[in-house]
N, C-alpha and C. Protein backbone atom coordinates (compact mmCIF):
# COMPACT_ATOMS: atom_id res chain seq x y z
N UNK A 1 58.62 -71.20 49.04
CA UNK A 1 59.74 -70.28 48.77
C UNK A 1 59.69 -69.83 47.32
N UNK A 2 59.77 -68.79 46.95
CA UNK A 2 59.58 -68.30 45.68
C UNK A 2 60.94 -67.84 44.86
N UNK A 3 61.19 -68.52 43.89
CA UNK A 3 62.74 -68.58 43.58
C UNK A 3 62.71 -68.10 42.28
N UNK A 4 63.58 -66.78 42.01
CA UNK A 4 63.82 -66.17 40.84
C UNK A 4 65.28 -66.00 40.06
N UNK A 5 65.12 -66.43 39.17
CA UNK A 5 66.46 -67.07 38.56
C UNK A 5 67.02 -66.02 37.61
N UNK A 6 68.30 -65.74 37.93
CA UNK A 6 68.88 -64.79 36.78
C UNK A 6 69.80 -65.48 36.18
N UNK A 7 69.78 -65.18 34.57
CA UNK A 7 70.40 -65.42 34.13
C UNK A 7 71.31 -64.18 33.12
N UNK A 8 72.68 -64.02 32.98
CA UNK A 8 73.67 -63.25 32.21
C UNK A 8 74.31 -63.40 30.96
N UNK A 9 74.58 -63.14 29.71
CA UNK A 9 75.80 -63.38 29.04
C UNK A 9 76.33 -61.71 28.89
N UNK A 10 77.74 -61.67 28.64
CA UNK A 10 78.21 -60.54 28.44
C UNK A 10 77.83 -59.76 27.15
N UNK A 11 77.33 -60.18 26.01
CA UNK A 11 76.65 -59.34 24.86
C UNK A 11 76.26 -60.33 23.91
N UNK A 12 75.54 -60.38 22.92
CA UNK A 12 74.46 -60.77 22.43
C UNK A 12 75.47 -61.74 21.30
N UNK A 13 76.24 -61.82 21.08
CA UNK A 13 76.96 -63.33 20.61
C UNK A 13 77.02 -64.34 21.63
N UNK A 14 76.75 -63.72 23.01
CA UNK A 14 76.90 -65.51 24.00
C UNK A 14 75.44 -65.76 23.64
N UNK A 15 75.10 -67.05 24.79
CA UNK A 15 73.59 -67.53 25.07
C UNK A 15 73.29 -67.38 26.72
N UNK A 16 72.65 -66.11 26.84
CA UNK A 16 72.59 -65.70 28.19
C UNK A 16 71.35 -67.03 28.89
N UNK A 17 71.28 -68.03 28.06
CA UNK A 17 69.98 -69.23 28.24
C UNK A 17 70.96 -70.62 28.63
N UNK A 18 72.04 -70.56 28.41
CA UNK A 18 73.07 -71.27 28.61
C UNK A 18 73.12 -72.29 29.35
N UNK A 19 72.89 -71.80 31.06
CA UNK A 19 72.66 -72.40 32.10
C UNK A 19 71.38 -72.59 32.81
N UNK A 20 70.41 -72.25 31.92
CA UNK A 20 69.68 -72.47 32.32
C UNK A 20 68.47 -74.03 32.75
N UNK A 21 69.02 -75.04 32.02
CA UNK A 21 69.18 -76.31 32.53
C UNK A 21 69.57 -76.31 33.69
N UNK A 22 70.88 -76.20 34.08
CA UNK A 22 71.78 -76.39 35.14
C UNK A 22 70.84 -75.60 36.47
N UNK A 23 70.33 -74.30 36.64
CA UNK A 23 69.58 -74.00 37.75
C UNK A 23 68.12 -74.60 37.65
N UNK A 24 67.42 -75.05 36.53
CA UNK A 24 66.04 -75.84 37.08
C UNK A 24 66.41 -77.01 37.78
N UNK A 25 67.78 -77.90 37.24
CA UNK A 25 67.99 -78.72 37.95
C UNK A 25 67.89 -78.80 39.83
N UNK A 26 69.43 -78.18 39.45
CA UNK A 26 69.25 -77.58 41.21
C UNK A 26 67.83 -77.46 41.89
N UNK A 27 67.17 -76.41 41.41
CA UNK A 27 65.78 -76.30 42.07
C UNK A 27 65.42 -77.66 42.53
N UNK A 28 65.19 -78.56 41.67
CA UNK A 28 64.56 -79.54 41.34
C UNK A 28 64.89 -81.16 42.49
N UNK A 29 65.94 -80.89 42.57
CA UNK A 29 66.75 -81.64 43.81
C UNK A 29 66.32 -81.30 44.66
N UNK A 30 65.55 -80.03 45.22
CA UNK A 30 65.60 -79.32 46.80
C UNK A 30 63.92 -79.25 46.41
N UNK A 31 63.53 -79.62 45.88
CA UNK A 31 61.57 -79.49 45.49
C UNK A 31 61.81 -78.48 45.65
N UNK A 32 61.69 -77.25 44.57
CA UNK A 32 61.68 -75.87 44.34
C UNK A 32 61.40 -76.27 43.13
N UNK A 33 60.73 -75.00 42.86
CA UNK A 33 60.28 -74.20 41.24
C UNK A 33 60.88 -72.91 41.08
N UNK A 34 61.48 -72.89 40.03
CA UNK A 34 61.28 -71.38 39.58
C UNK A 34 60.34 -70.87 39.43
N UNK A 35 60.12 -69.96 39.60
CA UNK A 35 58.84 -69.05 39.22
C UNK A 35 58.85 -68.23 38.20
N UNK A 36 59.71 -67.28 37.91
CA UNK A 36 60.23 -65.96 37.19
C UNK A 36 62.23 -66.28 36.69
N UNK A 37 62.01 -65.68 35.33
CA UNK A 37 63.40 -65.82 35.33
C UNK A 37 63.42 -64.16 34.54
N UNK A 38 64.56 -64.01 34.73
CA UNK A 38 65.33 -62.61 34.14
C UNK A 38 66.28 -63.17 33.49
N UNK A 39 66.31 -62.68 32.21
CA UNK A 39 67.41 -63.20 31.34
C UNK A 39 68.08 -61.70 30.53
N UNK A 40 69.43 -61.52 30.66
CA UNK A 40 70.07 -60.48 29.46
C UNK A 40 71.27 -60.26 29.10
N UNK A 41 71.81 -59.88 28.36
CA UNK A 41 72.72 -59.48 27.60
C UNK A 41 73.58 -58.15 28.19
N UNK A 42 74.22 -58.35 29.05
CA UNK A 42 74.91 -57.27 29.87
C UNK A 42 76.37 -57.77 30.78
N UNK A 43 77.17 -56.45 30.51
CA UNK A 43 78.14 -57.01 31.12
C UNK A 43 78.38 -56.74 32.63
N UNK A 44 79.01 -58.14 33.50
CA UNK A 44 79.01 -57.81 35.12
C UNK A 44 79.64 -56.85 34.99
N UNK A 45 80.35 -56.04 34.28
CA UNK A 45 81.05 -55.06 35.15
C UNK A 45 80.33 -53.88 35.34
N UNK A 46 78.95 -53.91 34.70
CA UNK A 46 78.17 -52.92 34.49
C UNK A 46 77.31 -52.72 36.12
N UNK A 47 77.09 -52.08 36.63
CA UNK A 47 75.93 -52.01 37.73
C UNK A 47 74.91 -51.66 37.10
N UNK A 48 74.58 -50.87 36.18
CA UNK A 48 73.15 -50.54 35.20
C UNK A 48 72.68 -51.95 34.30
N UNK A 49 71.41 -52.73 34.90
CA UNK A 49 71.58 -54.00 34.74
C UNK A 49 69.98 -53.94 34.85
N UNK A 50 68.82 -53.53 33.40
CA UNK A 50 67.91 -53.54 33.55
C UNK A 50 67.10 -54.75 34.58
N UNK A 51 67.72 -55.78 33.69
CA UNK A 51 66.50 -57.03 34.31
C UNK A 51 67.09 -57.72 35.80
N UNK A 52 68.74 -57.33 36.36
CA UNK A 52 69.03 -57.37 37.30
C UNK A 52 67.98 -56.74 38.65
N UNK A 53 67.58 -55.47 37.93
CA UNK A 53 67.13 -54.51 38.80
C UNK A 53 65.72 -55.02 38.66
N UNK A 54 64.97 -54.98 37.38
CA UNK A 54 64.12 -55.45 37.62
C UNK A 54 63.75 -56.80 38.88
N UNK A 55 64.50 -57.85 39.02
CA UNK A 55 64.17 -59.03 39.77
C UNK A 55 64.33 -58.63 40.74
N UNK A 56 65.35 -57.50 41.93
CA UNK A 56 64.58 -56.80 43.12
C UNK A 56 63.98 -55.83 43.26
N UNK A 57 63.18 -55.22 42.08
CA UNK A 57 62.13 -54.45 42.59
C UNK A 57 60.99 -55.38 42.40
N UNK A 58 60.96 -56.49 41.74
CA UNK A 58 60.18 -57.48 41.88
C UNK A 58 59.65 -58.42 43.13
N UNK A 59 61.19 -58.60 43.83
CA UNK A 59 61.08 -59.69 45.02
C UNK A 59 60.75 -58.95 46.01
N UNK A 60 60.13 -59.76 46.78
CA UNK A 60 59.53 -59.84 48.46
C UNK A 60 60.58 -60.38 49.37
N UNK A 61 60.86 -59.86 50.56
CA UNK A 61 61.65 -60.54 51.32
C UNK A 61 61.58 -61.73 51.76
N UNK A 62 63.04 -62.42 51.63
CA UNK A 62 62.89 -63.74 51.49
C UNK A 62 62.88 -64.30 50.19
N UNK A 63 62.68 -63.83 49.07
CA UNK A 63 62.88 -64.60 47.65
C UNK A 63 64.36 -65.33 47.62
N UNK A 64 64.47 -65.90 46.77
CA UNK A 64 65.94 -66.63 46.21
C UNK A 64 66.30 -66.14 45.02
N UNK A 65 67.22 -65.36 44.71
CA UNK A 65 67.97 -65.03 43.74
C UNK A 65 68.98 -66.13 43.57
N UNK A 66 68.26 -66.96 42.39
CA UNK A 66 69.15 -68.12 42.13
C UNK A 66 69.95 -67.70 40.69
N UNK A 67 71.36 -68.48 40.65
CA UNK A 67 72.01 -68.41 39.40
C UNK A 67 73.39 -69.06 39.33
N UNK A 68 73.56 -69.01 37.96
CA UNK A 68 74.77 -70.39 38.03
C UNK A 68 76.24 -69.84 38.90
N UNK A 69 76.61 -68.42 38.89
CA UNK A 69 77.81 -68.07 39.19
C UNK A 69 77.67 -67.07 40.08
N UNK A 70 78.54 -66.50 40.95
CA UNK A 70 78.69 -65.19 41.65
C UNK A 70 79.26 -64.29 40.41
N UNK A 71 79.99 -64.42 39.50
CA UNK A 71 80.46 -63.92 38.45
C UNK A 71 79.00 -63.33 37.44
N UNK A 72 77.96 -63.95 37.53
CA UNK A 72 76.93 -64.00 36.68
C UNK A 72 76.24 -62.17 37.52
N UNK A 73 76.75 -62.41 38.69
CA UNK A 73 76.11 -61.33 39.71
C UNK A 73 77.08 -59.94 39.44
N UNK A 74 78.09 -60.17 39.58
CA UNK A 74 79.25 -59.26 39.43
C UNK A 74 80.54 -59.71 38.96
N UNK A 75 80.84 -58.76 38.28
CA UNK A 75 82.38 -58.43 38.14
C UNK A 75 82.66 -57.04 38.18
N UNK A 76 81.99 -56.45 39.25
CA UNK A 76 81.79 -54.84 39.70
C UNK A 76 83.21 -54.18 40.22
N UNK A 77 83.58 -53.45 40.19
CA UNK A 77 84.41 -52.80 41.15
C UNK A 77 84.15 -52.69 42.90
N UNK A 78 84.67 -52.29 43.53
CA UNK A 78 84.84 -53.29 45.30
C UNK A 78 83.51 -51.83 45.57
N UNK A 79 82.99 -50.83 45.16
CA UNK A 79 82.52 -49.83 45.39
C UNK A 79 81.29 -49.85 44.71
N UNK A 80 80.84 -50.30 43.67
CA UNK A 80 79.97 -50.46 42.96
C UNK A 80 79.37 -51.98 43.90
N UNK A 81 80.16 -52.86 43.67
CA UNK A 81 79.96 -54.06 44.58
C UNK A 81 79.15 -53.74 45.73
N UNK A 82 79.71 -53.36 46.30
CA UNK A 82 79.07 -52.56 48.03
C UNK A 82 77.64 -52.32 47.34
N UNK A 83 77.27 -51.41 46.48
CA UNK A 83 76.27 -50.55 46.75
C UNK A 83 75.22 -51.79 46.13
N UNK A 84 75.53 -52.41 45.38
CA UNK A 84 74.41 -53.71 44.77
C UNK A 84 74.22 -54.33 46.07
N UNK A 85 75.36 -54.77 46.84
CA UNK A 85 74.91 -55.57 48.23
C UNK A 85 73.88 -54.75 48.87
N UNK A 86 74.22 -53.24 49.09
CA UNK A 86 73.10 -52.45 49.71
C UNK A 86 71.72 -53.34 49.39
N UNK A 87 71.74 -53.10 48.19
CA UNK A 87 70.01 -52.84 47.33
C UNK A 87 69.78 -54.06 47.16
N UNK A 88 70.45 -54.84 47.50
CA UNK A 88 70.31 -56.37 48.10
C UNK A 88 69.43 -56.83 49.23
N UNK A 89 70.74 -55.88 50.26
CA UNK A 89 70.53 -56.11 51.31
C UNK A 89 68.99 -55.64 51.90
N UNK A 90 68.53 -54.76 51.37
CA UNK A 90 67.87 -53.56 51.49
C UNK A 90 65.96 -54.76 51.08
N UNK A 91 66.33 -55.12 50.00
CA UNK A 91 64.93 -56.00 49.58
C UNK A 91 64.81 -57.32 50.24
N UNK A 92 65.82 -57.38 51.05
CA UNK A 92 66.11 -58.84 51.72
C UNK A 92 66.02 -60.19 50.84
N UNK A 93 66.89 -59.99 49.77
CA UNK A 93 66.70 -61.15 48.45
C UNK A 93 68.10 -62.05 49.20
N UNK A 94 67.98 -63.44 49.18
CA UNK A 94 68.73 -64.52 49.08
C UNK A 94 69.61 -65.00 48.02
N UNK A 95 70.23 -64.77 47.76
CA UNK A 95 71.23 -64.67 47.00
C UNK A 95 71.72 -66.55 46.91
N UNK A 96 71.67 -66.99 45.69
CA UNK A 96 71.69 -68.80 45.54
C UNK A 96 72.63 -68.93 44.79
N UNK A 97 74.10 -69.36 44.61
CA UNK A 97 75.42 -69.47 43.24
C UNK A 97 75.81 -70.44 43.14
N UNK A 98 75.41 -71.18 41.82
CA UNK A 98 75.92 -73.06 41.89
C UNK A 98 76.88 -73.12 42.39
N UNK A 99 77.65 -71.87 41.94
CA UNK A 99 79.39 -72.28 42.08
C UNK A 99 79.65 -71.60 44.06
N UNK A 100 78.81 -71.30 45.10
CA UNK A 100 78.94 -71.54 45.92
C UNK A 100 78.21 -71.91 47.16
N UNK A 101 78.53 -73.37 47.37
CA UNK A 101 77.82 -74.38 48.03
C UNK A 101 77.46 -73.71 49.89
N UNK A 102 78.22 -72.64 49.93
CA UNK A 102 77.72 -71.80 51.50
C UNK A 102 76.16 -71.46 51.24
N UNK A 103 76.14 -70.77 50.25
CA UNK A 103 74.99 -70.08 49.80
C UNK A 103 73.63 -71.21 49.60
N UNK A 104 73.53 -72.49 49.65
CA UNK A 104 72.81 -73.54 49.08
C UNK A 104 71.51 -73.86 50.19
N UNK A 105 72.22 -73.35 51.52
CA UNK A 105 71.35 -73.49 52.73
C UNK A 105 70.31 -71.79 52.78
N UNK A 106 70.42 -71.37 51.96
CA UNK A 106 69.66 -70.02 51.52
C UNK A 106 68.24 -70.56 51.20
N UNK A 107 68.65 -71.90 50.31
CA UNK A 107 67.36 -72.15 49.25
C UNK A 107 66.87 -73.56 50.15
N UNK A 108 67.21 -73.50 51.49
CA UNK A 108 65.86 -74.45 52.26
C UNK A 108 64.81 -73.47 53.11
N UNK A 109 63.97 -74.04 54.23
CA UNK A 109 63.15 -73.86 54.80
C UNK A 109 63.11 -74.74 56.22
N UNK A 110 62.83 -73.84 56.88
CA UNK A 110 62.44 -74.51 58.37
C UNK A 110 63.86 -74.53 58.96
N UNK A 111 65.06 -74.18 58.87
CA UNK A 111 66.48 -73.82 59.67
C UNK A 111 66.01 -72.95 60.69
N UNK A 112 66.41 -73.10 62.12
CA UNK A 112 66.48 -72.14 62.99
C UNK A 112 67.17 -70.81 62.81
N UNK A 113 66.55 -69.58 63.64
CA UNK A 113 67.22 -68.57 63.32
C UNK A 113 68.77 -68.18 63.35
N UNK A 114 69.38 -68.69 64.65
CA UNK A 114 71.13 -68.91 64.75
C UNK A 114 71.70 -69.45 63.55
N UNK A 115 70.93 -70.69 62.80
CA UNK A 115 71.65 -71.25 61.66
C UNK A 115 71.46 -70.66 60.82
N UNK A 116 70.54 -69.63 60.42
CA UNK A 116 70.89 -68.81 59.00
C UNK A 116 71.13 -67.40 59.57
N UNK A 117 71.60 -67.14 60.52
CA UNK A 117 72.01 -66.24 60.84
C UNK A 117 73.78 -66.01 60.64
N UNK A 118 73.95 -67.70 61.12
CA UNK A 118 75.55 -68.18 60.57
C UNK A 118 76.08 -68.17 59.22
N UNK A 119 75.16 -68.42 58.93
CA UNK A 119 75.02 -69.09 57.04
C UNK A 119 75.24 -67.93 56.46
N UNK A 120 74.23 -67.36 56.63
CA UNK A 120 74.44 -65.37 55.95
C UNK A 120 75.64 -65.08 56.41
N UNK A 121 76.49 -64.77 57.28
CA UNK A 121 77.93 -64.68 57.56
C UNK A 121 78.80 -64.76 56.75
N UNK A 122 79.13 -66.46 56.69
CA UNK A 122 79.84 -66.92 56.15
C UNK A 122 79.87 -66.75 54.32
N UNK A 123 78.19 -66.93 54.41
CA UNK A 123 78.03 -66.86 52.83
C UNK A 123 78.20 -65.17 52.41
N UNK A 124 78.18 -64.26 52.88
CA UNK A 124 78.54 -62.80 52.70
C UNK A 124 79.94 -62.82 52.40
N UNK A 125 81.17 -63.36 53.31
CA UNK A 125 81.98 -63.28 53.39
C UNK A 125 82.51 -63.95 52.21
N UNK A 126 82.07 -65.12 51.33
CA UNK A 126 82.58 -65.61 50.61
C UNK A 126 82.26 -65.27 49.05
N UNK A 127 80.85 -64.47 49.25
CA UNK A 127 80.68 -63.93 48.28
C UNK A 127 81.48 -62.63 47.70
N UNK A 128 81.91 -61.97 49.22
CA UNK A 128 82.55 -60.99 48.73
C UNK A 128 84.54 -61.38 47.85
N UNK A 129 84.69 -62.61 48.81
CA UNK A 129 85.89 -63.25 47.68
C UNK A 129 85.68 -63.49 46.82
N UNK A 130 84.39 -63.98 46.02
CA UNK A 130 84.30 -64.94 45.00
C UNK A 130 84.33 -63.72 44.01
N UNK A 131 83.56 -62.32 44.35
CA UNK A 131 83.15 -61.19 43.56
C UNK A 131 84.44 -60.48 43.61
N UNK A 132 85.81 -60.71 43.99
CA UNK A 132 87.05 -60.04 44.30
C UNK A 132 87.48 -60.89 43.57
N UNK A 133 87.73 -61.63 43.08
CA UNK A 133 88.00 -63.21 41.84
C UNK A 133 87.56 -62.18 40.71
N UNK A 134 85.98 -62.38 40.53
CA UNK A 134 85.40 -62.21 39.26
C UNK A 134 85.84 -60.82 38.78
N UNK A 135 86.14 -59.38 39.52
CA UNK A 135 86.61 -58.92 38.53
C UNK A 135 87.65 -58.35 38.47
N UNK A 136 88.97 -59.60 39.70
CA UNK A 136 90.22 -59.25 38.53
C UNK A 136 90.50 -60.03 37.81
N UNK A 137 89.71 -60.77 37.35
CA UNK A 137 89.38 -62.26 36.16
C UNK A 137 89.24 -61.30 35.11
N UNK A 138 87.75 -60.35 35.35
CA UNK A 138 87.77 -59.38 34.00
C UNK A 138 88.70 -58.27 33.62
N UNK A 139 89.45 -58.06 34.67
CA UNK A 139 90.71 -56.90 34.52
C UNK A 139 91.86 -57.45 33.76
N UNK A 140 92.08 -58.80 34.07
CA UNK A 140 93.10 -59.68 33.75
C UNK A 140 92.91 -60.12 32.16
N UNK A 141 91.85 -59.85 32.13
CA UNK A 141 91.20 -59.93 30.63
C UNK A 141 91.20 -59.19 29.85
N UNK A 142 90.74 -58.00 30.37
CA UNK A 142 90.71 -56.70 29.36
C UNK A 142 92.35 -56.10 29.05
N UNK A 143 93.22 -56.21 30.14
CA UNK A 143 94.68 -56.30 29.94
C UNK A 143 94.99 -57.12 28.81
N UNK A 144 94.95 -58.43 28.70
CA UNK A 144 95.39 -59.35 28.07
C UNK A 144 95.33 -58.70 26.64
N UNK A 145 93.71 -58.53 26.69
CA UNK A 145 93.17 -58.30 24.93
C UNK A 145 93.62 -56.95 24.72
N UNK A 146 93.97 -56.37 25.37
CA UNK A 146 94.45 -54.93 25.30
C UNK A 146 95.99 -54.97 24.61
N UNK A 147 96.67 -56.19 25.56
CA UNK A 147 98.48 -55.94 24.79
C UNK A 147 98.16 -56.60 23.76
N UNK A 148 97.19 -57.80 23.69
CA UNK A 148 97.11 -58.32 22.49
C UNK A 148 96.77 -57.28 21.03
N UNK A 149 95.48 -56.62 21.10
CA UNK A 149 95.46 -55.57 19.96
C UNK A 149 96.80 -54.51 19.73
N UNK A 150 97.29 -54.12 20.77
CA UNK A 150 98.74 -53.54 21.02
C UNK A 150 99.97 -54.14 20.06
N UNK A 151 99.84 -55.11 20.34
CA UNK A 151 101.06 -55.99 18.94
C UNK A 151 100.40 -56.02 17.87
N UNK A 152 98.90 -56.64 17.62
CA UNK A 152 98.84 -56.90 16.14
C UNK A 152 98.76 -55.20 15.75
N UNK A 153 98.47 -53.96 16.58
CA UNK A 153 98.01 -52.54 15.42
C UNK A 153 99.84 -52.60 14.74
N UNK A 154 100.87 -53.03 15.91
CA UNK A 154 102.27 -52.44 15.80
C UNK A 154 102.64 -53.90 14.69
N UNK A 155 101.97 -54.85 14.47
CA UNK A 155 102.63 -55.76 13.34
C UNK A 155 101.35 -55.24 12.26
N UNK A 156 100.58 -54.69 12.16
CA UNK A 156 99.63 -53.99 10.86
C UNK A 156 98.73 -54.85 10.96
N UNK A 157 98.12 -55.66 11.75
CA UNK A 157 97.27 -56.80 11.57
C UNK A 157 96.12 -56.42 12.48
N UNK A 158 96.07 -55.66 13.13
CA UNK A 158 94.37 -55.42 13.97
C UNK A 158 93.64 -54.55 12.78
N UNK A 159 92.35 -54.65 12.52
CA UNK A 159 91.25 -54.46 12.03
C UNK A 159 90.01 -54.39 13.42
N UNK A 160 89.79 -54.42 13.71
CA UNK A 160 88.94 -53.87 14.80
C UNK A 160 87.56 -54.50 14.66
N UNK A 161 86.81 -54.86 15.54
CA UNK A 161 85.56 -55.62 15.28
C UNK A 161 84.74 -55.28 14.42
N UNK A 162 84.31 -55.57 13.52
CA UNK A 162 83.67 -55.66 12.25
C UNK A 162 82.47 -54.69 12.29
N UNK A 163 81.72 -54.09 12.05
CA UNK A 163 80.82 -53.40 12.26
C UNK A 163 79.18 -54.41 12.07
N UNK A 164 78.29 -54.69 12.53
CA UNK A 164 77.39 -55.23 11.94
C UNK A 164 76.34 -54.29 11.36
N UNK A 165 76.37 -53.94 10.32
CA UNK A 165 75.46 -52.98 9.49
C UNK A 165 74.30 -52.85 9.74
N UNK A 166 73.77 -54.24 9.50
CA UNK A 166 72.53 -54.72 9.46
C UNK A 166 71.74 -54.41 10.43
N UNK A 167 72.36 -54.60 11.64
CA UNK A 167 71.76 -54.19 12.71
C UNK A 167 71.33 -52.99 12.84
N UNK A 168 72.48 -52.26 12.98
CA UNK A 168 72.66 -51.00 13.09
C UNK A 168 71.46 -50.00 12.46
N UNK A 169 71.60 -50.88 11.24
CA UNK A 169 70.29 -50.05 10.29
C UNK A 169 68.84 -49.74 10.92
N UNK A 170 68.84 -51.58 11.24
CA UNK A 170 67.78 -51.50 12.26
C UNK A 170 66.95 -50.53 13.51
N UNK A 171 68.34 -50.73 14.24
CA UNK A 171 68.30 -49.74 15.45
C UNK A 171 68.15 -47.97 14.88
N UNK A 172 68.78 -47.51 13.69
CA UNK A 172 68.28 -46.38 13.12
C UNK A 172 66.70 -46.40 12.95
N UNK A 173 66.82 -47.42 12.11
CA UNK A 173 65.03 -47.06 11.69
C UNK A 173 63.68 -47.16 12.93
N UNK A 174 64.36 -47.95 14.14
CA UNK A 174 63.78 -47.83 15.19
C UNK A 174 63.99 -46.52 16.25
N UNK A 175 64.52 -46.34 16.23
CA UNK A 175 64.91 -44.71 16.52
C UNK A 175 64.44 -43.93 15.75
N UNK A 176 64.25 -43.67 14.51
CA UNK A 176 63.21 -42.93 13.76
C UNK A 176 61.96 -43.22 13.93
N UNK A 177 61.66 -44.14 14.53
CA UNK A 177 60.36 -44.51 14.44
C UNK A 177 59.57 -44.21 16.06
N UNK A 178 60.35 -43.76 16.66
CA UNK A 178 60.19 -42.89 18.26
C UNK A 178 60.05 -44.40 19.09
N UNK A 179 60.52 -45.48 18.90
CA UNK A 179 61.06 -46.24 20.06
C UNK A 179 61.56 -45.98 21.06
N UNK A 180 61.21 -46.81 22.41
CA UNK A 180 62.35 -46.15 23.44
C UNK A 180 64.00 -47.26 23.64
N UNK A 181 64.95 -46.29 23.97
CA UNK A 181 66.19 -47.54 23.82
C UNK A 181 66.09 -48.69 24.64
N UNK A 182 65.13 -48.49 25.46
CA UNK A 182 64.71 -50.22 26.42
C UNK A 182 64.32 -51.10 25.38
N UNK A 183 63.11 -50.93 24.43
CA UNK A 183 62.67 -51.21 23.77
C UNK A 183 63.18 -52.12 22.43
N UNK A 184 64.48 -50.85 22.06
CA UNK A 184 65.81 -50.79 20.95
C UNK A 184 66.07 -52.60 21.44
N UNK A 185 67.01 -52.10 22.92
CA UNK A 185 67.72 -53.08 23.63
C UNK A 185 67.16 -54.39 23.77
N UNK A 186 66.03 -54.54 23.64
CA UNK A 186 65.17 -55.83 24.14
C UNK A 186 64.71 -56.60 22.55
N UNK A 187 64.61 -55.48 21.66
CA UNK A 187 64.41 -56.25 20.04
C UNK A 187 65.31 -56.96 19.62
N UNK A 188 66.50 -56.14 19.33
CA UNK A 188 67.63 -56.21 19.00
C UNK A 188 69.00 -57.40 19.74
N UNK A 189 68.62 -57.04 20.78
CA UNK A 189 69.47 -57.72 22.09
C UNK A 189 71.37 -57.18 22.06
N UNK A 190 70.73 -55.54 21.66
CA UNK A 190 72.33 -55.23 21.87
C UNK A 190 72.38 -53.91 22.98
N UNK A 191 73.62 -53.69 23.30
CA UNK A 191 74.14 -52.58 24.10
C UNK A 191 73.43 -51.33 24.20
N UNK A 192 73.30 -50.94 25.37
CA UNK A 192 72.56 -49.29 25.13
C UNK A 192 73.94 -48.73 24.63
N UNK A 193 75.22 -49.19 25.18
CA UNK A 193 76.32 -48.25 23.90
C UNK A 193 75.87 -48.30 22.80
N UNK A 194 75.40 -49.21 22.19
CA UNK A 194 75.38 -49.50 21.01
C UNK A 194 74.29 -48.59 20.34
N UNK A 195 73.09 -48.91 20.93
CA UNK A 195 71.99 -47.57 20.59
C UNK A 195 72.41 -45.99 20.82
N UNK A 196 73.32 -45.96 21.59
CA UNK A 196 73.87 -44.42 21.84
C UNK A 196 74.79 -44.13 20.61
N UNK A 197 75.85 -45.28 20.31
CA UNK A 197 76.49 -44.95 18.72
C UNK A 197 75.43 -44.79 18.27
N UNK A 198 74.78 -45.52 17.68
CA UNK A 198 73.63 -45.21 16.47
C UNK A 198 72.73 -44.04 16.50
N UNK A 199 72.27 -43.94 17.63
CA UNK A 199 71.93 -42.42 17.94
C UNK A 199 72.32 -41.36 17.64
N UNK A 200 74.05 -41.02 18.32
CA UNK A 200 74.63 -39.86 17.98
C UNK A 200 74.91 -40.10 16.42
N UNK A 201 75.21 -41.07 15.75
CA UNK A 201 75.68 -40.80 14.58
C UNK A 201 74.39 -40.40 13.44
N UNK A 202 73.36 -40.90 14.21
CA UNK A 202 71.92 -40.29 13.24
C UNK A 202 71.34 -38.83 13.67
N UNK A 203 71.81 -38.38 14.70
CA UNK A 203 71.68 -37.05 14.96
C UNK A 203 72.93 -36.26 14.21
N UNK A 204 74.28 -36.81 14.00
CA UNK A 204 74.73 -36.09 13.35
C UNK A 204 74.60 -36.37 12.00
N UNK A 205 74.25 -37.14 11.42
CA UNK A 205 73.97 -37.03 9.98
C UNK A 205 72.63 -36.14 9.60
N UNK A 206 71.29 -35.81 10.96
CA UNK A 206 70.24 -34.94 10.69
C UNK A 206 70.98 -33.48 10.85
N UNK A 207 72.10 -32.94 11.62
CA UNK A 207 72.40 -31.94 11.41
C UNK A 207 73.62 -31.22 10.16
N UNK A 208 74.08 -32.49 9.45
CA UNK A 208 74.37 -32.54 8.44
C UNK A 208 73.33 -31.85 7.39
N UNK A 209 72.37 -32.95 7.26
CA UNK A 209 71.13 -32.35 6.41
C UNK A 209 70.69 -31.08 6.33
N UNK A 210 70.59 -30.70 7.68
CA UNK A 210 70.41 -28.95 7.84
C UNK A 210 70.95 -27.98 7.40
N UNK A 211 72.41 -28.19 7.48
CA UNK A 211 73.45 -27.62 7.34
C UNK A 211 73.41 -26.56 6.39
C-alpha cells in the first residue's frame, strides 16, 4: 500500500512538520511506510493548495492520503468542500485522519469488498461532519479576532501586524530577478498574497519611476 502523508500549518510562523512524528508512528503500528510526504504553509480555507494538489496528481488509485486531522484537509466552505471530494473522489485516494478512527480501516489490506464498501460510507459521512466542525471553528475564529481588533482600533490600541521588511525585500529582489511566485513561495515559505503585495507594490513604484 503506498501511503502519502500531508502535512499543513496555516502560514509560515507555525511548524507545518509538527505532526509529523505522530503519522510515521501510526504507519508504523499497521507495518506501513510512508513513502512521499507533502508539506506547506497554507490555509484550509484555501482550496488553491499547491502541494495538496500536487499529492493527487501524484497518487494512483488506492493510495492513502494520510494526516493528523480532517481540519489539516479542510476548513473549506460546504461548496468548495464538495468539489475537493470530487477530485478526490475522482483519483480514488483514501483519505487516513488520526483524529478519525472510521477512516483507519482505509489504511489495511485484504478486507472484503462489502466491508470497505461500508467503511467508505460511514467514513464519507463523518468526514463530511468533521469538515462542517473545521470551518465553523475557523469562522468562529475569524469573528472572534475580528470584534477583538474592533475594540482595541475603538480603545486606540490596534497597530496591525507588523510588517516583516526583511522578507519582503527579499521577495522584491526575487521578483526582479524573473523568479516564478511558486518558486517566491517555496524559498521564502510565505503567501502567494504575500508575493502579490510585493508585486503590485513594485510595479507601482516602477511606474512611479516613469512617471
Amino acid at each position: 500500500m503506498f501511503v502519502r502523508a500531508y502535512l499543513r500549518a496555516s502560514d509560515a510562523s507555525q511548524d507545518a512538520n509538527r505532526a509529523r512524528g505522530a503519522l510515521v508512528a501510526f504507519a508504523a503500528e499497521r507495518g506501513l511506510q510512508i513513502a512521499c510526504w507533502y508539506v506547506e504553509n497554507e490555509s484550509g480555507s484555501k482550496l488553491a493548495r499547491p502541494e495538496l494538489f500536487r499529492l493527487l496528481q501524484d497518487a494512483q488509485p488506492g493510495d492513502v492520503a494520510l494526516l493528523e486531522a480532517v481540519d489539516r484537509l479542510t476548513r473549506l466552505t460546504g461548496p468548495e468542500w464538495e468539489r475537493l471530494k470530487a477530485e478526490i473522489a475522482s483519483r480514488q485516494v483514501r483519505i487516513v485522519a488520526l483524529d478519525l478512527p472510521t477512516s483507519w480501516m482505509m489504511a489495511t489490506t485484504g478486507t472484503d469488498a462489502f466491508t470497505t464498501r461500508m467503511f467508505e460510507a460511514v467514513n464519507g459521512m463523518m468526514m463530511d461532519v468533521l469538515a462542517a466542525v473545521a470551518r465553523k471553528d475557523y469562522e468562529d475564529r475569524r469573528r472572534r479576532q475580528a470584534e477583538g481588533q474592533a475594540k482595541a482600533r475603538a480603545d486606540g490600541r490596534y497597530r496591525g501586524r507588523p510588517e516583516d521588511t526583511k522578507r519582503n525585500a527579499t521577495i522584491a529582489a526575487m521578483l526582479g530577478k524573473g523568479l516564478s511566485w511558486s518558486q517566491i513561495q517555496s524559498a521564502t515559505a510565505c503567501s502567494r498574497a504575500t508575493v502579490a503585495k510585493v508585486a503590485k507594490r513594485a510595479d507601482k513604484a516602477q511606474l512611479h519611476l516613469e512617471a
